[in-house]
Protein backbone atom coordinates (compact mmCIF):
# COMPACT_ATOMS: atom_id res chain seq x y z
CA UNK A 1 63.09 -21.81 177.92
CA UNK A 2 60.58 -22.49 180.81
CA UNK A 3 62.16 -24.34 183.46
CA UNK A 4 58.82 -26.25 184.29
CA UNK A 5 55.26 -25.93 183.55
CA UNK A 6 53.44 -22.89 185.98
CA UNK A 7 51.86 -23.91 189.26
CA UNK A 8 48.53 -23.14 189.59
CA UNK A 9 47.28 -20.07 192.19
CA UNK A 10 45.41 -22.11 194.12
CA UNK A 11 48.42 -24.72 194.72
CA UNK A 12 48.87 -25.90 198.41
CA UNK A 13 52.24 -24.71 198.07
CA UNK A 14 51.64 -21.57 199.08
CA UNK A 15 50.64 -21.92 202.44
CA UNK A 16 54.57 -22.76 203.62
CA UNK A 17 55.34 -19.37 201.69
CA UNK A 18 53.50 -17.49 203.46
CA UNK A 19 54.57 -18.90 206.80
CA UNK A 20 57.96 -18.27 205.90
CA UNK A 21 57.36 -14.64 204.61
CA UNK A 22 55.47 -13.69 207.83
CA UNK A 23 57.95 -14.83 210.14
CA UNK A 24 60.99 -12.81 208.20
CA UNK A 25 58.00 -9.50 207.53
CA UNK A 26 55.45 -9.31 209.16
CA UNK A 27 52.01 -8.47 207.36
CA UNK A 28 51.39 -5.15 209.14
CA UNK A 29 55.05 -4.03 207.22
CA UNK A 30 54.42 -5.79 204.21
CA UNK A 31 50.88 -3.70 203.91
CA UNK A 32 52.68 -0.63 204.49
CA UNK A 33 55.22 -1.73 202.03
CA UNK A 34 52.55 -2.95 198.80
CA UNK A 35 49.37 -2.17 200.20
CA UNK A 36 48.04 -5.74 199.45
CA UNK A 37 45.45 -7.45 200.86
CA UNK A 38 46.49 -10.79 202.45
CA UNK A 39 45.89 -13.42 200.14
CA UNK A 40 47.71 -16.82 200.54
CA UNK A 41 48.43 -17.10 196.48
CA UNK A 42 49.87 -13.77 196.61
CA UNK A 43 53.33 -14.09 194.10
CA UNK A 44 56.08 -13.20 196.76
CA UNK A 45 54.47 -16.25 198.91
CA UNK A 46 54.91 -18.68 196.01
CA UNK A 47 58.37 -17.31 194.82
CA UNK A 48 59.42 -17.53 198.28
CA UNK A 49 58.75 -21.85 197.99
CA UNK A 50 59.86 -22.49 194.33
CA UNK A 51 63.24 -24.16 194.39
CA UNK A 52 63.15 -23.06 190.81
CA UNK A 53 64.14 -19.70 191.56
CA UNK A 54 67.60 -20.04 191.81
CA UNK A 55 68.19 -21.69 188.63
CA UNK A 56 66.12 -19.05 186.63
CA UNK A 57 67.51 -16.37 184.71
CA UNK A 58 63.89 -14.08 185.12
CA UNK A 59 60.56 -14.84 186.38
CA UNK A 60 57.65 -13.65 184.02
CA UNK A 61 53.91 -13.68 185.02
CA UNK A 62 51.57 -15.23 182.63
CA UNK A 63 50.62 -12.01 180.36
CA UNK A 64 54.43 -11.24 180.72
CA UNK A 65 55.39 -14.45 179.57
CA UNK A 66 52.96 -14.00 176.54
CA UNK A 67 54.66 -11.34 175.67
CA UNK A 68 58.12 -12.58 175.80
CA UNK A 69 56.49 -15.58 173.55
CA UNK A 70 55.68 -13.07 171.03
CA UNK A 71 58.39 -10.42 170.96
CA UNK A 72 61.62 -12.17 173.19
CA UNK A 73 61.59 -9.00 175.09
CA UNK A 74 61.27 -9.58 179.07
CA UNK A 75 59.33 -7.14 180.94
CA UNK A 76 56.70 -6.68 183.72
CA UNK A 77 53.43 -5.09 182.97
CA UNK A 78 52.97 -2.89 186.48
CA UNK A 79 49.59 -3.53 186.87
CA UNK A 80 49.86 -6.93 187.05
CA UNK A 81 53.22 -6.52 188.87
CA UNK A 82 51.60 -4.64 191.69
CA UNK A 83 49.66 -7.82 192.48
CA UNK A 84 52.78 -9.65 193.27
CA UNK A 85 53.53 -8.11 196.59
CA UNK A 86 56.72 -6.74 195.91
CA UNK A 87 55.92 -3.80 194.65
CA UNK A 88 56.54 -0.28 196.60
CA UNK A 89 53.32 1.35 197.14
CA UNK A 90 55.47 4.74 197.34
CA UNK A 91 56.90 4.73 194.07
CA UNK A 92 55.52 1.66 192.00
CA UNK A 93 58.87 0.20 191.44
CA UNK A 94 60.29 -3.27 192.59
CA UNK A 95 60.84 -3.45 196.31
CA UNK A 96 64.45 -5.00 196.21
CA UNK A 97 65.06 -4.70 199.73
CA UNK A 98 61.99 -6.59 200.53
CA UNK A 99 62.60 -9.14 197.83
CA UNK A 100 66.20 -10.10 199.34
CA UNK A 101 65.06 -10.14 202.74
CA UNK A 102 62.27 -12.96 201.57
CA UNK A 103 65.42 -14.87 199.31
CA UNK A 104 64.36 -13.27 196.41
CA UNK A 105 66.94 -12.45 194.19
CA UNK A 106 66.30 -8.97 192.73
CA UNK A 107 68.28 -9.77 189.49
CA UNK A 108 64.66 -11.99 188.32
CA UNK A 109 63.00 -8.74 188.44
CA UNK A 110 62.49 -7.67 184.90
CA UNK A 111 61.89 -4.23 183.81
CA UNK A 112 58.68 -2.36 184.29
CA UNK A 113 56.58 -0.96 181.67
CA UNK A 114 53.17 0.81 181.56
CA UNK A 115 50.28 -0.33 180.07
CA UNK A 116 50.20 1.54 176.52
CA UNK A 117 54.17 0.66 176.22
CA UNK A 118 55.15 -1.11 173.10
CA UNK A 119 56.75 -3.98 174.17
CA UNK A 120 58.56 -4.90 171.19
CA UNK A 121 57.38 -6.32 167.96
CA UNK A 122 56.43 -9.75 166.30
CA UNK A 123 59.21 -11.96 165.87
CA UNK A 124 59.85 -12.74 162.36
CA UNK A 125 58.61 -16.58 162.85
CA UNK A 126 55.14 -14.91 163.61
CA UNK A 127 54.95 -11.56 161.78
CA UNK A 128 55.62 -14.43 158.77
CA UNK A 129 52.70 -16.66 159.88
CA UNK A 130 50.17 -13.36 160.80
CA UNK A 131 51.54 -11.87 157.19
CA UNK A 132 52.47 -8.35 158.88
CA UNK A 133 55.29 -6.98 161.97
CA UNK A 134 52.65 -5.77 164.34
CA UNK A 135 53.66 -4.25 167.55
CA UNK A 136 53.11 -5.83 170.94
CA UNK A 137 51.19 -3.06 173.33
CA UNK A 138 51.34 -4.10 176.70
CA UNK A 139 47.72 -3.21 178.70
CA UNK A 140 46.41 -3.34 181.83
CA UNK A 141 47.29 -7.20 182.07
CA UNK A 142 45.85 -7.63 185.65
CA UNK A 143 41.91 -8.75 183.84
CA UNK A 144 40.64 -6.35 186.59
CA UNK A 145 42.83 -3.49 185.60
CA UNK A 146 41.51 -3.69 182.08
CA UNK A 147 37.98 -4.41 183.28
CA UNK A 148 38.13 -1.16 185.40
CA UNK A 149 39.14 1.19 182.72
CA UNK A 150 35.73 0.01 180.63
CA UNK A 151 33.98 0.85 183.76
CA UNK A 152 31.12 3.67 182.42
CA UNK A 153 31.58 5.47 186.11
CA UNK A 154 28.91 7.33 185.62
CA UNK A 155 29.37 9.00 188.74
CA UNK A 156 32.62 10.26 190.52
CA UNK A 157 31.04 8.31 193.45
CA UNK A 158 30.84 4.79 192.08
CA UNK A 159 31.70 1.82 192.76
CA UNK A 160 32.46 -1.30 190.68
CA UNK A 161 32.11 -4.74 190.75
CA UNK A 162 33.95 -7.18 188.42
CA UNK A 163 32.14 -10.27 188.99
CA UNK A 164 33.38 -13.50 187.42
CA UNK A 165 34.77 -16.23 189.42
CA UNK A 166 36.04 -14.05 192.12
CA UNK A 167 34.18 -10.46 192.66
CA UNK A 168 36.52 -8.02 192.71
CA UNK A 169 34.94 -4.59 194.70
CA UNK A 170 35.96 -1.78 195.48
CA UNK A 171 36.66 2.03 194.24
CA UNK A 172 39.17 3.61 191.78
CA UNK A 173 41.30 5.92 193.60
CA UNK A 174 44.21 8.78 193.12
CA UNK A 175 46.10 7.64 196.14
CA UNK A 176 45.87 4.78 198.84
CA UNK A 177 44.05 4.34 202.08
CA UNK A 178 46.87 2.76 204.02
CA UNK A 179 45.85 2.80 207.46
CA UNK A 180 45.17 0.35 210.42
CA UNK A 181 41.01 -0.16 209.35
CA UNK A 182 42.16 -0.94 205.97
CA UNK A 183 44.38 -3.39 206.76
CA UNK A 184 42.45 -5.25 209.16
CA UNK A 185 39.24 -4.58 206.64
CA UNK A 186 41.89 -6.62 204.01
CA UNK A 187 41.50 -3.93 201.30
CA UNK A 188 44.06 -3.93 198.51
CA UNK A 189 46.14 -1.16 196.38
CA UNK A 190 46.13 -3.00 192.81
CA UNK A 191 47.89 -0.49 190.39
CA UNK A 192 45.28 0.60 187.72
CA UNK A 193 45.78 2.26 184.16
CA UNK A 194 47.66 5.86 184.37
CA UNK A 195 48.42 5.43 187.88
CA UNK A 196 45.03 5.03 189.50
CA UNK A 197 44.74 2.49 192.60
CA UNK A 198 42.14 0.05 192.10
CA UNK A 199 41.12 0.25 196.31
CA UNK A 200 39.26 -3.23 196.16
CA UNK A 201 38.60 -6.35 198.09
CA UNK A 202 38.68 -10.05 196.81
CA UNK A 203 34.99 -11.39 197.47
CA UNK A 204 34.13 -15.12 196.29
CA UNK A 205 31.91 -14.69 193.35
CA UNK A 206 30.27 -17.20 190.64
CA UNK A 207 33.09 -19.80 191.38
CA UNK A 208 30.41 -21.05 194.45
CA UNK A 209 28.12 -21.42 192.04
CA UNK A 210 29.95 -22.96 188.62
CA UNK A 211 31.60 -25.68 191.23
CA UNK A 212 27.95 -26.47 192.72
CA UNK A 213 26.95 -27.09 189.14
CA UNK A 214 29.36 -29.36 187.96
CA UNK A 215 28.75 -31.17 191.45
CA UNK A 216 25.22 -31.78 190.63
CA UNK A 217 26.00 -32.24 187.14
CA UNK A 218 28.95 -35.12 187.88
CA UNK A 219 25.76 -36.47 190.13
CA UNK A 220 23.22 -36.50 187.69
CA UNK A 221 25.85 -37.13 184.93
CA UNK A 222 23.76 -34.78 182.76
CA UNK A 223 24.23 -31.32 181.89
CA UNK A 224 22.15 -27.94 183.60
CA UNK A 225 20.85 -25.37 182.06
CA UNK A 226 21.88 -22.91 184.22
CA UNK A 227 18.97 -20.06 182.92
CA UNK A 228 16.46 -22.55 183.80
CA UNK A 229 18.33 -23.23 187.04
CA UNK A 230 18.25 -19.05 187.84
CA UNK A 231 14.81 -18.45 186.85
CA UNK A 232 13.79 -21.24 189.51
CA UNK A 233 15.96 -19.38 191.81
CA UNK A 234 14.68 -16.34 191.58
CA UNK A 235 11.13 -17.14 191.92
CA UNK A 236 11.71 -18.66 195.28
CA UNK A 237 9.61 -16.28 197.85
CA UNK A 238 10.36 -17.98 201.02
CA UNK A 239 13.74 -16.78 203.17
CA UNK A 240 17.06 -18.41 202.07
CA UNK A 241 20.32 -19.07 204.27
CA UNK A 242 23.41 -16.98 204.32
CA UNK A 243 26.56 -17.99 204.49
CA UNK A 244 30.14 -16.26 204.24
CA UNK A 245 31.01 -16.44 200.95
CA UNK A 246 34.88 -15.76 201.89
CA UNK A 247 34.75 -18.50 204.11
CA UNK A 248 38.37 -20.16 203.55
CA UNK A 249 36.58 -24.12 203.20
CA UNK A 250 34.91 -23.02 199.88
CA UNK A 251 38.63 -22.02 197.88
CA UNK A 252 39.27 -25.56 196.98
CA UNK A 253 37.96 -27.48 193.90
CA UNK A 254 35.49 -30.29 194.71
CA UNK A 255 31.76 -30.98 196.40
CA UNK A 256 31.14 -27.38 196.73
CA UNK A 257 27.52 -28.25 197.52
CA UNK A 258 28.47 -30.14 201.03
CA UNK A 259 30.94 -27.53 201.98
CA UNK A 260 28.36 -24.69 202.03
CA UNK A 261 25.37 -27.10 203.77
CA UNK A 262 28.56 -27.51 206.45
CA UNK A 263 28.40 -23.73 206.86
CA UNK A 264 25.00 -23.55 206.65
CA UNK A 265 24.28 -26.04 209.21
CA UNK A 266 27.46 -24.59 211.64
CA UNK A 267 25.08 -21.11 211.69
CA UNK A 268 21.98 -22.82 212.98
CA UNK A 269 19.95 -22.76 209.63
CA UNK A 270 19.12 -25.88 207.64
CA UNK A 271 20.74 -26.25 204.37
CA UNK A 272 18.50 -26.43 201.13
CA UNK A 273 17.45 -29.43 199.94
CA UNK A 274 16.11 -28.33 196.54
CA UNK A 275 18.67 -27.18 194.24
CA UNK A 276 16.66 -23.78 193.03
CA UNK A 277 16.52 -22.97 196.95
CA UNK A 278 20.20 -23.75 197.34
CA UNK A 279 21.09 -21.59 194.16
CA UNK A 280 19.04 -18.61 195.93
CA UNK A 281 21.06 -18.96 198.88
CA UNK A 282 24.35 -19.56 197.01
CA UNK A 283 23.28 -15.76 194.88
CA UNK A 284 21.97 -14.10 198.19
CA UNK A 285 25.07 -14.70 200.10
CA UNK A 286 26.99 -13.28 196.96
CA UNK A 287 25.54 -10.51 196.89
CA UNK A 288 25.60 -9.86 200.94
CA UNK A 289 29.14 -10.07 201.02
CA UNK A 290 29.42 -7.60 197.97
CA UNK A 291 27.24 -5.24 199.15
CA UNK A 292 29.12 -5.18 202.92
CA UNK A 293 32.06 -4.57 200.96
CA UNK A 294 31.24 -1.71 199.25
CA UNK A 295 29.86 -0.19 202.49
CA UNK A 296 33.32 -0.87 203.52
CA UNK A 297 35.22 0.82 200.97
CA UNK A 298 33.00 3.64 201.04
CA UNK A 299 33.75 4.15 204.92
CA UNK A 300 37.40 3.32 204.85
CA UNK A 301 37.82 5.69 201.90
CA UNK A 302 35.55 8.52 203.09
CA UNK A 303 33.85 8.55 199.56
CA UNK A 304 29.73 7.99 200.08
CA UNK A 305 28.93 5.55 197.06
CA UNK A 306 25.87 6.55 194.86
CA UNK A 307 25.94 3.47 192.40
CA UNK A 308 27.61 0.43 191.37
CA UNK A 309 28.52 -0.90 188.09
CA UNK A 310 28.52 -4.33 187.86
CA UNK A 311 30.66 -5.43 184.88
CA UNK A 312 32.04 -9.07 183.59
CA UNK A 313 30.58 -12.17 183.51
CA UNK A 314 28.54 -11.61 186.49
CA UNK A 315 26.39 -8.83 184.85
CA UNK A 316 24.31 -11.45 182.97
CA UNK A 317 23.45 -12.78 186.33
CA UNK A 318 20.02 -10.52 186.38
CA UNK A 319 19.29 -12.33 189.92
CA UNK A 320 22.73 -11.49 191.56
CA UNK A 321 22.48 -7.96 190.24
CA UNK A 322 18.84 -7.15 191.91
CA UNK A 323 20.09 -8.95 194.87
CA UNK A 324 22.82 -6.98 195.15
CA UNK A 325 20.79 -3.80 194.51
CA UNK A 326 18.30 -4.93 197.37
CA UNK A 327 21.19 -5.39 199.90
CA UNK A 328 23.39 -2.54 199.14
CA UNK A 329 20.34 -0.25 198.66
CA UNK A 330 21.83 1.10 195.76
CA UNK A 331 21.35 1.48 192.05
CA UNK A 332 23.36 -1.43 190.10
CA UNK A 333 24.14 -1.15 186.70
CA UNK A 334 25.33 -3.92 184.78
CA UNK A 335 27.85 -3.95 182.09
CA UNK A 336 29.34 -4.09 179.70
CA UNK A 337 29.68 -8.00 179.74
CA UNK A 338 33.43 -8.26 178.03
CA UNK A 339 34.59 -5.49 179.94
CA UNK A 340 38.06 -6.85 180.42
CA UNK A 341 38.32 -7.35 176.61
CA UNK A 342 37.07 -3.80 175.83
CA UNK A 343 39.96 -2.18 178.39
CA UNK A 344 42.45 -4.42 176.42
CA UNK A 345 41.17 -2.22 172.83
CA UNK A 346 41.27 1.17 174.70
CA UNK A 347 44.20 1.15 175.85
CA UNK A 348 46.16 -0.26 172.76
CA UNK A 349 44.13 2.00 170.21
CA UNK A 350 45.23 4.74 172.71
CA UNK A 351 48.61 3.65 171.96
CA UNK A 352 48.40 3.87 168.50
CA UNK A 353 46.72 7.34 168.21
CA UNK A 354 43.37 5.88 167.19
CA UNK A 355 41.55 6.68 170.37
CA UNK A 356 41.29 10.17 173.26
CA UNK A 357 44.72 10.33 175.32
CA UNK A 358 42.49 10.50 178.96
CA UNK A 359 41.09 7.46 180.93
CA UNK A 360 37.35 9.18 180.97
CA UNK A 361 37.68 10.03 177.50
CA UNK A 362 38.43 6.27 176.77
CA UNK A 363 35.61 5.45 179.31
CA UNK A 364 32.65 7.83 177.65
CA UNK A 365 33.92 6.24 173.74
């Protein structure tokens, strides 16, 4: 039974977590401990605030808790898991001595599994109602660790880009880059499929520019036809303004439009007045920040990049994707669209014999 409905990530919440984490660990252990970036919705944060916790028998993440919907079995998918923060980065089990130091009790921890573990099967209630007892395959249930395994890496030197609402960049890597100019760079460690580390950084993606929409969409109280909208974009010649698409202001819900022109207008620059010029500068800031942080990874990791696949979402986005080949100087490929889904059908036909047993097998089919 779930003791309350879930909190969203972006809750307010979790800014007293992670004031209360820092002061117990600071972040320059916890990195050495998980190897995560600093993000402020980062799980051990918001366990650290729920008063919920100590009335709980377990604490499931949403593909987890899925899963228990559909089998009863309790377990924690470790890709997914890694993201939480308490996760060792030595051994990819649960840090329990970090999680009591925070006041978290380790007993809520549930049992790891891989991705390609059956989890259990359909409950009789639902193998009824589907008309067959089909097994429950847990996958990469972090959507970027499922996105990266349908990555075509069509070089051992690429990098990827899962662009949706957030752009997640970086490389895929055989072991971590834990050192000082990764931290302070902000890089992350997610767990990938068979072990790999997805090396990446959270960059603000299409979420400035699906919140400036429905801004000028609540204004005009009409919808936009957003192809229209990007074809006027991209034939504007003149300069645009940047602005840092990370910058904290532009997290929130709500008037993205007036937050940017704020940044715009702290730089120096004047902010657009016509929408197709403010969608340009919305894309070419995108697409900066992307591009600096794949120049990033490639120096913190030592590996010189030679393309990037652009998957997700974002792909269709034929303006962000030459934008982001113009800034990086690099050949961008885009797709496949659903790569998240795809990764999700690897992996379980993997499990079930009906696919090759090695990641760039599952990657060339």
């Amino acid at each position: 039974v779930l003791l309350a409905e879930p909190f969203h990530y972006r809750d307010s919440r979790t800014a007293q977590g992670v004031a209360e984490v820092h002061a117990i660990v600071p972040f320059s252990e916890l990195y050495a401990r998980n190897g995560l970036q600093f993000l402020p919705f980062n799980t051990l944060y918001q366990y650290r605030v729920d008063e919920r916790m100590t009335a709980a028998d377990t604490v499931l993440l949403l593909p987890d808790l899925v899963a228990f919907l559909l089998t009863g079995a309790s377990v924690a998918e470790r890709t997914n898991a890694s993201t939480t923060g308490l996760l060792s980065i030595d051994d990819g089990d649960w840090d329990t001595d970090l999680a009591t130091r925070i006041g978290i009790p380790p007993r809520l921890l549930p049992p790891l599994v891989d991705p390609g573990a059956v989890i259990g099967s359909l409950q009789p209630e639902l193998a009824e109602l589907v008309g067959k007892a089909l097994p429950v395959i847990a996958v990469g249930s972090h959507d970027t660790a499922s996105a990266v395994v349908a990555v075509p890496m069509t070089s051992p030197s690429a990098a990827y880009i899962s662009c949706g609402t957030w752009g997640l960049v970086g490389l895929e890597l055989a072991e971590p880059v834990l050192t000082d100019a990764a931290r302070e760079a902000n890089f992350t460690h997610e767990l990938g499929v068979d072990g790999r580390y997805r090396f990446l950084h959270n960059v603000t993606g299409l979420w400035l520019l699906s919140e400036s929409v429905r801004a000028w969409e609540a204004q005009d109280g009409a919808r936009i036809d957003l192809t229209e909208l990007l074809a006027e974009a991209a034939a504007v010649s003149d300069d645009v303004p940047l602005f840092d698409a990370n910058d904290p202001s532009l997290s929130a819900p709500g008037d993205m439009p007036s937050r940017i022109a704020t940044l715009v207008e702290a730089s120096g620059a004047s902010a657009p007045t016509e929408r197709a010029v403010f969608t340009r500068s919305i894309v070419e800031s995108i697409a900066a920040a992307f591009a600096e942080t794949v120049r990033a990874a490639s120096d913190l990791s030592g590996r010189e990049v030679d393309v990037i696949h652009l998957v997700g979402g974002g792909s269709l986005n034929a303006l962000l994707c030459q934008a982001i080949a113009d800034r990086s100087a690099l050949p961008v490929l885009a797709g496949p669209v659903e790569a998240t889904a795809l990764g999700n059908v690897l992996v379980q036909a993997r499990a079930l014999g009906a696919a090759v047993t090695d990641l760039e097998g599952l990657r060339e089919l």
